[in-house]
Structures are given as structure tokens and as C-alpha cells.
PDB file of N, CA and C in Angstrom:
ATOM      1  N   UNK A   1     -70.230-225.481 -69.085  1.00  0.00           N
ATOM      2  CA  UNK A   1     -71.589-225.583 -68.613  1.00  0.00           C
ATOM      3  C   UNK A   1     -72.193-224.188 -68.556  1.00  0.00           C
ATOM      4  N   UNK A   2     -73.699-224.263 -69.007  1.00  0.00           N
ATOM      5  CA  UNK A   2     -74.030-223.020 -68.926  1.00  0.00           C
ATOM      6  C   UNK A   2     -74.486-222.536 -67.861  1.00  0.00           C
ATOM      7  N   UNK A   3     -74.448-221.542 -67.465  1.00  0.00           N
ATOM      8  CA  UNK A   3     -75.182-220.819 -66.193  1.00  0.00           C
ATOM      9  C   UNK A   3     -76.684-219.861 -66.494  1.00  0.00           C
ATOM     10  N   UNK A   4     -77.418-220.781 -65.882  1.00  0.00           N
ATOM     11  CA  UNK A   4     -78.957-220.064 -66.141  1.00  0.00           C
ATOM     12  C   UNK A   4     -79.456-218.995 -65.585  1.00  0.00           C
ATOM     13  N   UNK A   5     -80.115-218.055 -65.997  1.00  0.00           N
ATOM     14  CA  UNK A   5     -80.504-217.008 -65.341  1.00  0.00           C
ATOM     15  C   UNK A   5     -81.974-216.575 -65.662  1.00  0.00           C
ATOM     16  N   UNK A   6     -82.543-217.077 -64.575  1.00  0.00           N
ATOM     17  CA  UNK A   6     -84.201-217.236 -64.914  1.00  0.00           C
ATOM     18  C   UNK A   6     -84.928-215.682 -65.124  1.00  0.00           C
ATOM     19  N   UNK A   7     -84.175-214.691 -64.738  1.00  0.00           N
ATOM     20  CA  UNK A   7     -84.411-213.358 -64.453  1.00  0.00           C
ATOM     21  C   UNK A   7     -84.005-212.338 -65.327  1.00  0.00           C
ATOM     22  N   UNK A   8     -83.179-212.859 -66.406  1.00  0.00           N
ATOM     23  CA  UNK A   8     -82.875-212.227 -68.007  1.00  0.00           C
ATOM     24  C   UNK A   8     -83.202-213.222 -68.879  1.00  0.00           C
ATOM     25  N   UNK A   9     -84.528-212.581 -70.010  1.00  0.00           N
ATOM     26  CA  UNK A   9     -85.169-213.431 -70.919  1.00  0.00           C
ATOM     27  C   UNK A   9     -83.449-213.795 -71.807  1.00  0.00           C
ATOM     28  N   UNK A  10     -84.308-215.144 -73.171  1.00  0.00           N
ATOM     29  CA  UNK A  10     -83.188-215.737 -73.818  1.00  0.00           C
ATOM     30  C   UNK A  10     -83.057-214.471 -74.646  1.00  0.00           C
ATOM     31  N   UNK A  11     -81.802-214.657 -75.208  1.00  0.00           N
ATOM     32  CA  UNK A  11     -80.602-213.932 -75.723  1.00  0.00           C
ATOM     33  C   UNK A  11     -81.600-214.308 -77.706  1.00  0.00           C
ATOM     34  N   UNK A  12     -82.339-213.931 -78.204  1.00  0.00           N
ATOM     35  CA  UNK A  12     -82.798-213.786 -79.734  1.00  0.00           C
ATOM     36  C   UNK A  12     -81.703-213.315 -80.770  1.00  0.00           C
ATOM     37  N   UNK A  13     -81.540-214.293 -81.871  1.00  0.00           N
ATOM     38  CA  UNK A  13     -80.585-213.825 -82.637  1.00  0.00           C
ATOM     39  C   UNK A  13     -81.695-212.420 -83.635  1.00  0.00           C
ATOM     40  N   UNK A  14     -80.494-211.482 -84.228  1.00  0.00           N
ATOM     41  CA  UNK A  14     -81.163-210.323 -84.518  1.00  0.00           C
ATOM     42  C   UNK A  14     -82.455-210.388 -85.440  1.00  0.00           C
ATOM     43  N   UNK A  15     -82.200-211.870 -86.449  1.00  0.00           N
ATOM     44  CA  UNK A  15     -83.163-211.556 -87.638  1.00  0.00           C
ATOM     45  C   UNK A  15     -84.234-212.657 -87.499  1.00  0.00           C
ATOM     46  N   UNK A  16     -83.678-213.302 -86.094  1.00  0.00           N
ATOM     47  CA  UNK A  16     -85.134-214.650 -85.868  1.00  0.00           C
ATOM     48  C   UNK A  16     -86.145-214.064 -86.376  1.00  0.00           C
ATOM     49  N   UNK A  17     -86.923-213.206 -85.992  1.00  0.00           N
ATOM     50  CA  UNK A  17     -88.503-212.844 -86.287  1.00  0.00           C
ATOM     51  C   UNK A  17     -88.858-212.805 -87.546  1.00  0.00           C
ATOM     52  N   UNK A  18     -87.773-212.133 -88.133  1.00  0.00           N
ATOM     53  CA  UNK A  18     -87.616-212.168 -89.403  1.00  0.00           C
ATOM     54  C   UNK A  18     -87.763-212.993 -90.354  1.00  0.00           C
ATOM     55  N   UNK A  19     -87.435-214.557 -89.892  1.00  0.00           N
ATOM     56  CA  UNK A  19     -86.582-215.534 -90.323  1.00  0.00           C
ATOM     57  C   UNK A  19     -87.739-216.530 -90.456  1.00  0.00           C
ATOM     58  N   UNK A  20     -88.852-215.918 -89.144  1.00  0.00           N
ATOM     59  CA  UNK A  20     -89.691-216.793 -89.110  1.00  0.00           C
ATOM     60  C   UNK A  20     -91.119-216.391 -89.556  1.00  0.00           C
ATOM     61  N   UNK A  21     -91.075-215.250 -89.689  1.00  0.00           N
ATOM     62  CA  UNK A  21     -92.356-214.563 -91.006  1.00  0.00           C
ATOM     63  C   UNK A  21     -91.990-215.024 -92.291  1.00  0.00           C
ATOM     64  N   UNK A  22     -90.712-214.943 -92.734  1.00  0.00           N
ATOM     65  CA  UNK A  22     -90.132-215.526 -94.402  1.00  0.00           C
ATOM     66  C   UNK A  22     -90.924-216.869 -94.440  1.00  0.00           C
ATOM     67  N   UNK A  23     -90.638-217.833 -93.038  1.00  0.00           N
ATOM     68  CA  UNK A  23     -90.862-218.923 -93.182  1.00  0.00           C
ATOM     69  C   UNK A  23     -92.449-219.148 -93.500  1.00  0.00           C
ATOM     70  N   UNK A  24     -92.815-218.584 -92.431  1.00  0.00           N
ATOM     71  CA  UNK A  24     -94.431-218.483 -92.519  1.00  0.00           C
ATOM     72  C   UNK A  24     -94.837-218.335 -93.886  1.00  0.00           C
ATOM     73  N   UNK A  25     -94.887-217.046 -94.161  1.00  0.00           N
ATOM     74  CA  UNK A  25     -95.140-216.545 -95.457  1.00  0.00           C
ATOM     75  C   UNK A  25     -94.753-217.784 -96.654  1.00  0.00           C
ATOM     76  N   UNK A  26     -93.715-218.471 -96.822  1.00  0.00           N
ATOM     77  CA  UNK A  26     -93.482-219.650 -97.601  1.00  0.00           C
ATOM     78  C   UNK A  26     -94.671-220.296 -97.415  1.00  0.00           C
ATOM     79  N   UNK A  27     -94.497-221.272 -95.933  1.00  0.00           N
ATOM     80  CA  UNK A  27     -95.212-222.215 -95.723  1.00  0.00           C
ATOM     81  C   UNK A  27     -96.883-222.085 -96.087  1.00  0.00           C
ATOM     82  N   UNK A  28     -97.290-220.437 -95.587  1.00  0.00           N
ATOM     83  CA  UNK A  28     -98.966-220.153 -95.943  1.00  0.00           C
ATOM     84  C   UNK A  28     -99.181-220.157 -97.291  1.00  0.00           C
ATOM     85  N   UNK A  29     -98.126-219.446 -98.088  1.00  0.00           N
ATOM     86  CA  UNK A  29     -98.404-219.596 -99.944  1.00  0.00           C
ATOM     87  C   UNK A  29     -98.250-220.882-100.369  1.00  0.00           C
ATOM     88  N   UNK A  30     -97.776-221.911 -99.747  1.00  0.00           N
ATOM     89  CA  UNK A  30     -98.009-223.408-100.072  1.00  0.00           C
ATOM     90  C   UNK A  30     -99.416-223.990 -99.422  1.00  0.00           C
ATOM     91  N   UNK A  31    -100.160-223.194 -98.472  1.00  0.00           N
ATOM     92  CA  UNK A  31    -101.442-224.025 -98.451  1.00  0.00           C
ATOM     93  C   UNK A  31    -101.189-224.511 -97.029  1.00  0.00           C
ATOM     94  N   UNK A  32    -100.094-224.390 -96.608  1.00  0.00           N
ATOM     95  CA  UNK A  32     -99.851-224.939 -94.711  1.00  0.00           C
ATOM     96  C   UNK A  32     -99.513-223.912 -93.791  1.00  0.00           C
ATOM     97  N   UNK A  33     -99.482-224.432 -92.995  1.00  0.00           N
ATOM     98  CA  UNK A  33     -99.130-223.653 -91.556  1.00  0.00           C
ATOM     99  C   UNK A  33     -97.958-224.271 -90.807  1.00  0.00           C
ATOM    100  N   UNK A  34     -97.178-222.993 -90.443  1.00  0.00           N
ATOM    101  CA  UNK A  34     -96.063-223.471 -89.762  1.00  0.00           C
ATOM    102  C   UNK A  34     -95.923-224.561 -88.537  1.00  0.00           C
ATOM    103  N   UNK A  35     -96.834-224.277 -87.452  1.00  0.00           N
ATOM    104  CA  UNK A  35     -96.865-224.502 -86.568  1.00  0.00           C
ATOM    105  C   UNK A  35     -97.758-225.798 -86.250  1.00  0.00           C
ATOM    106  N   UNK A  36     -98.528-226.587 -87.752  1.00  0.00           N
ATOM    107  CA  UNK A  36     -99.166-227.841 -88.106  1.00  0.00           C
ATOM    108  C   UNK A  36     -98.127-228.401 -88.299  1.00  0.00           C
ATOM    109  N   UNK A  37     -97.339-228.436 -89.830  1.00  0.00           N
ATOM    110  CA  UNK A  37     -96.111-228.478 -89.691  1.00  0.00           C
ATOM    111  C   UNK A  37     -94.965-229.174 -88.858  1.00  0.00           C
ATOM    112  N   UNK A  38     -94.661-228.355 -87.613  1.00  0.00           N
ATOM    113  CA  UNK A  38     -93.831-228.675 -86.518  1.00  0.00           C
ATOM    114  C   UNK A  38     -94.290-229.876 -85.917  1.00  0.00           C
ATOM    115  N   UNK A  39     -95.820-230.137 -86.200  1.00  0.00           N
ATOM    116  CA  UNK A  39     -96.162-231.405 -85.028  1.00  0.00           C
ATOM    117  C   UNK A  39     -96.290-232.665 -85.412  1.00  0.00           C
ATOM    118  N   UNK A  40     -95.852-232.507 -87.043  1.00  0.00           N
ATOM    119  CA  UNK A  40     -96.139-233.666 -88.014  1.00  0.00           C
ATOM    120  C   UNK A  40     -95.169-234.579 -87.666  1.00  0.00           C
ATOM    121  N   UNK A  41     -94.658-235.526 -88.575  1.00  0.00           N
ATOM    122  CA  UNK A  41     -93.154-236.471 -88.449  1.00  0.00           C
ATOM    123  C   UNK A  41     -92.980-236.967 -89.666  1.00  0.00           C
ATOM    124  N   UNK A  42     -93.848-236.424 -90.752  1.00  0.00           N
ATOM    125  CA  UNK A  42     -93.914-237.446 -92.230  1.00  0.00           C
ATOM    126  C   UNK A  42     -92.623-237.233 -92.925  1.00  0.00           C
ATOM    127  N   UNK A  43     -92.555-237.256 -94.147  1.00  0.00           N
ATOM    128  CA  UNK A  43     -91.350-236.605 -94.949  1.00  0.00           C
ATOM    129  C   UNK A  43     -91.917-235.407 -95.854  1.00  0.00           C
ATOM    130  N   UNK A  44     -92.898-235.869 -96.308  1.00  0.00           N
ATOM    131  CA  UNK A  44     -93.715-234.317 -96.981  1.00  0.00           C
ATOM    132  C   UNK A  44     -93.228-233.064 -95.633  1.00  0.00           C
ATOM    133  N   UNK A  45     -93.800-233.046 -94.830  1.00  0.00           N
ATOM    134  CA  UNK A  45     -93.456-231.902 -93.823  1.00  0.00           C
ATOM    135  C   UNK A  45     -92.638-231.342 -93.396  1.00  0.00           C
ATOM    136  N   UNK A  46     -91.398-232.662 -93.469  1.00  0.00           N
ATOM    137  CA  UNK A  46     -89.880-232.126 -93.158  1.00  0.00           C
ATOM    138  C   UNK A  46     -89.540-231.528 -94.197  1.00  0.00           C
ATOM    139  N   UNK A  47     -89.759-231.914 -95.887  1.00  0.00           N
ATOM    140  CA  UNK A  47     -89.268-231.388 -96.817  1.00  0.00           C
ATOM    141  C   UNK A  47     -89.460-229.874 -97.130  1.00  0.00           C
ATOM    142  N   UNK A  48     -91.230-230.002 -96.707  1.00  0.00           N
ATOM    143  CA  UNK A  48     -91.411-228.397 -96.787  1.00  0.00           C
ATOM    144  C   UNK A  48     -90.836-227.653 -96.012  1.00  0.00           C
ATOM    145  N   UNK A  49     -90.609-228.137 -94.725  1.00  0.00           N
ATOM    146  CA  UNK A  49     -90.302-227.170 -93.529  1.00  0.00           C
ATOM    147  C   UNK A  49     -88.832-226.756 -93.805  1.00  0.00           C
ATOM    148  N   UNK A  50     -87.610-227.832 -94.459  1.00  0.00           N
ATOM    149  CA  UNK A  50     -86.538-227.646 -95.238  1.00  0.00           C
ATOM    150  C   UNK A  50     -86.478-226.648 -96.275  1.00  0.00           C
ATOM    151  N   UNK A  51     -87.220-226.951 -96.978  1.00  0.00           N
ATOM    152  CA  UNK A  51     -87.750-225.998 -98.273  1.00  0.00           C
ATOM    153  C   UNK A  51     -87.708-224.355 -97.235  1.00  0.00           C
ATOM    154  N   UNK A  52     -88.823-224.108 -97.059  1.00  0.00           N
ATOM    155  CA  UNK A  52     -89.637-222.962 -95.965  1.00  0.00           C
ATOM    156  C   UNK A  52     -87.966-222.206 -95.159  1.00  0.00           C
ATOM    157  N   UNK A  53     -87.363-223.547 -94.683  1.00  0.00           N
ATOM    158  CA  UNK A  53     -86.204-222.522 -94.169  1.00  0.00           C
ATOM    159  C   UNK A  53     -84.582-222.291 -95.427  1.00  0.00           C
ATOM    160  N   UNK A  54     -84.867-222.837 -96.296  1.00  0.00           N
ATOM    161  CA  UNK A  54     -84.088-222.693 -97.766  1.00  0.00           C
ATOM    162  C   UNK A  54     -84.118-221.167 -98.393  1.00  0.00           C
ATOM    163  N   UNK A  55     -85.478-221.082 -98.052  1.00  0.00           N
ATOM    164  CA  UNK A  55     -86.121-219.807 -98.986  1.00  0.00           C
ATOM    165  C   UNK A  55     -85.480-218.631 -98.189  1.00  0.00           C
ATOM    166  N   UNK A  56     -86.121-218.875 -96.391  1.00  0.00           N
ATOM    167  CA  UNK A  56     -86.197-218.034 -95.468  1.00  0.00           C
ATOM    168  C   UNK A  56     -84.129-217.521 -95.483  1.00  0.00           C
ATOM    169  N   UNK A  57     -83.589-218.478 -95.899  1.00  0.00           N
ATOM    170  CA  UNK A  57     -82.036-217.939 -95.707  1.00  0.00           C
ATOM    171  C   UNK A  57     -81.655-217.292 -96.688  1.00  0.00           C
ATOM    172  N   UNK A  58     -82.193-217.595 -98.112  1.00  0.00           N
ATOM    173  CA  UNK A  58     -81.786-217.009 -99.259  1.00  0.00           C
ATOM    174  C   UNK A  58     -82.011-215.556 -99.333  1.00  0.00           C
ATOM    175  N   UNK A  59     -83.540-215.613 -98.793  1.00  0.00           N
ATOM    176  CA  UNK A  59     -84.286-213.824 -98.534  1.00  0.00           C
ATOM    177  C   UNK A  59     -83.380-212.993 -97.345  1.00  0.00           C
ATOM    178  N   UNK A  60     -82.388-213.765 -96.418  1.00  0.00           N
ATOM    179  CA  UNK A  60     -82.227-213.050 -95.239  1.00  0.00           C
ATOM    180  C   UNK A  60     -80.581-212.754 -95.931  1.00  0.00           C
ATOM    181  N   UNK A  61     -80.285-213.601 -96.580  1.00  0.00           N
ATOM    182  CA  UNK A  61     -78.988-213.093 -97.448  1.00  0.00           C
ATOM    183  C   UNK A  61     -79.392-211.762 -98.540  1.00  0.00           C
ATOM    184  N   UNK A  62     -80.171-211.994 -99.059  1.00  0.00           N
ATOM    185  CA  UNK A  62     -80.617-210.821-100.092  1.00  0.00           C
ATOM    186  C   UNK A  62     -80.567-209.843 -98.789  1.00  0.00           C
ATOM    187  N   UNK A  63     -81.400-209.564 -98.196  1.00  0.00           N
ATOM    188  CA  UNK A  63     -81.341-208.697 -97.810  1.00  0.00           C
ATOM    189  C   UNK A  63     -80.201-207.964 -97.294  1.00  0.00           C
ATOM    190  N   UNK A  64     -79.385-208.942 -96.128  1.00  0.00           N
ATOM    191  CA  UNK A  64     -78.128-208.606 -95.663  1.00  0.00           C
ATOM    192  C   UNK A  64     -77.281-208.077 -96.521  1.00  0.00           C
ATOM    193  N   UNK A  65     -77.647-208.107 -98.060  1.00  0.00           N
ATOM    194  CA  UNK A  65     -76.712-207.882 -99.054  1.00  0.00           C
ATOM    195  C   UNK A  65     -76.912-206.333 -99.568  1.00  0.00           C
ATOM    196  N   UNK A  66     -78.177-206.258 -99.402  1.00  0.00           N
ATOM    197  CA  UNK A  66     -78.422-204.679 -99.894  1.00  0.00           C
ATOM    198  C   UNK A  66     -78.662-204.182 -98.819  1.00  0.00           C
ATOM    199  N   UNK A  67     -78.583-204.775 -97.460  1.00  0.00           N
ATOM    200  CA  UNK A  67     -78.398-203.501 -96.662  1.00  0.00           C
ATOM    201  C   UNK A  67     -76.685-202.974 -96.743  1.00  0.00           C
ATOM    202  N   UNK A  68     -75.701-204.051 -96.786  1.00  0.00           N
ATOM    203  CA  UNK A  68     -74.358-203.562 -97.075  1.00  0.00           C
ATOM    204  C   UNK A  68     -73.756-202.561 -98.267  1.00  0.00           C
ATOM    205  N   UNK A  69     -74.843-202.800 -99.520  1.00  0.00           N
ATOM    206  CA  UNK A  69     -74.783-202.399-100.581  1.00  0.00           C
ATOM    207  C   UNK A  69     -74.823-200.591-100.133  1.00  0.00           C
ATOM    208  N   UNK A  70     -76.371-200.574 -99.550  1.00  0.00           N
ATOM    209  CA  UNK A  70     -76.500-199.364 -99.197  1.00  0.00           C
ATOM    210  C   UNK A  70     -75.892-198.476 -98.120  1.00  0.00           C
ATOM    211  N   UNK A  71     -75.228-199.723 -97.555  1.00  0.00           N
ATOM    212  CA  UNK A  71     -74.325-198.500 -96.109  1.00  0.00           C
ATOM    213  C   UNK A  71     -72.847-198.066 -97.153  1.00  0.00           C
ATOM    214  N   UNK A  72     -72.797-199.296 -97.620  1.00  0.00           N
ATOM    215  CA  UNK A  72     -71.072-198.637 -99.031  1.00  0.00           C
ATOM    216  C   UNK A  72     -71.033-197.446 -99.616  1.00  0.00           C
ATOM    217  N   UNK A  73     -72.254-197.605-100.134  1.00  0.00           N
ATOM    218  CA  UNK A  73     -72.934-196.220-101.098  1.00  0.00           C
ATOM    219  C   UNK A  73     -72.896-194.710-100.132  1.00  0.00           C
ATOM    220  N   UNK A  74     -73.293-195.220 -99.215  1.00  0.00           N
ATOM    221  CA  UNK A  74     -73.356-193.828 -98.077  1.00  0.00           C
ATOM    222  C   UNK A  74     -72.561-193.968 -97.528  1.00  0.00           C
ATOM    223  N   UNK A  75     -71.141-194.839 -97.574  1.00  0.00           N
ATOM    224  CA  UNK A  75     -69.587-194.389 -97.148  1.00  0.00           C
ATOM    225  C   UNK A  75     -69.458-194.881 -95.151  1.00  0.00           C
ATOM    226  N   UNK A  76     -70.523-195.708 -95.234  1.00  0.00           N
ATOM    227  CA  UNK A  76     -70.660-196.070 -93.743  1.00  0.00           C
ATOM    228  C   UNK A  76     -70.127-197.692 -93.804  1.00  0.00           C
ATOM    229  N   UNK A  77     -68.918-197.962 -94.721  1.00  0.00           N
ATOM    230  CA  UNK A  77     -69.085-199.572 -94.225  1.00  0.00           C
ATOM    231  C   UNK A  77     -68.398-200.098 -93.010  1.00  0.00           C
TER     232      UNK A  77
END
């Protein structure tokens, strides 16, 4: 069971913000909005919003990949 602590905000994984501009950025170059989106229930919406977080993991792997690339290179792995 967890123990709550109203007095230390939640615990954010490092690249959420991140994770959720990728998404954005998907979802706005398709013509929608994230947060329309979230309030829907159709299957068009889930698919995109699937899609939107497909993209958002692929970009957060690229990246994770050349940031490792570049700490190797500079002998920091």
C-alpha cells in the first residue's frame, strides 16, 4: 500500500514533458488537439492517440540513442 504525502509533489518520470510535446506536436500536425482527444471515446481518437504515443516513443528512443552515442564518443559511458 502506498503511503501518501500531500506535502511532496508527484514523483515525474524524466522525459514525461518531453513525451508529451512529441505527442502534441504529432497530434497538432494531424489537424487535432491533444487534450480534445482525451475527452472523446470513438475509435478514430484512440487510434490517433495510439498512433501520437507510437511516434512519441520511437522519437524518445532516437534520442536516448544518440545521447548514449555521444557520451561513448566522449568516453563517459
Amino acid at each position: 500500500m502506498a503511503t501518501k504525502q500531500p506535502d511532496l509533489p508527484p514523483i515525474d518520470e524524466p522525459l514525461a514533458e518531453i513525451e508529451r510535446q512529441l505527442i502534441g506536436a504529432y497530434l497538432a500536425g494531424a489537424g487535432h488537439d491533444l487534450h480534445e482527444l482525451l475527452t472523446k471515446d470513438d475509435d478514430g481518437s484512440r487510434r490517433l492517440l495510439a498512433e501520437a504515443g507510437r511516434y512519441a516513443s520511437e522519437k524518445l528512443s532516437e534520442i536516448e540513442a544518440r545521447s548514449r552515442y555521444v557520451q561513448a564518443l566522449r568516453g563517459h559511458e
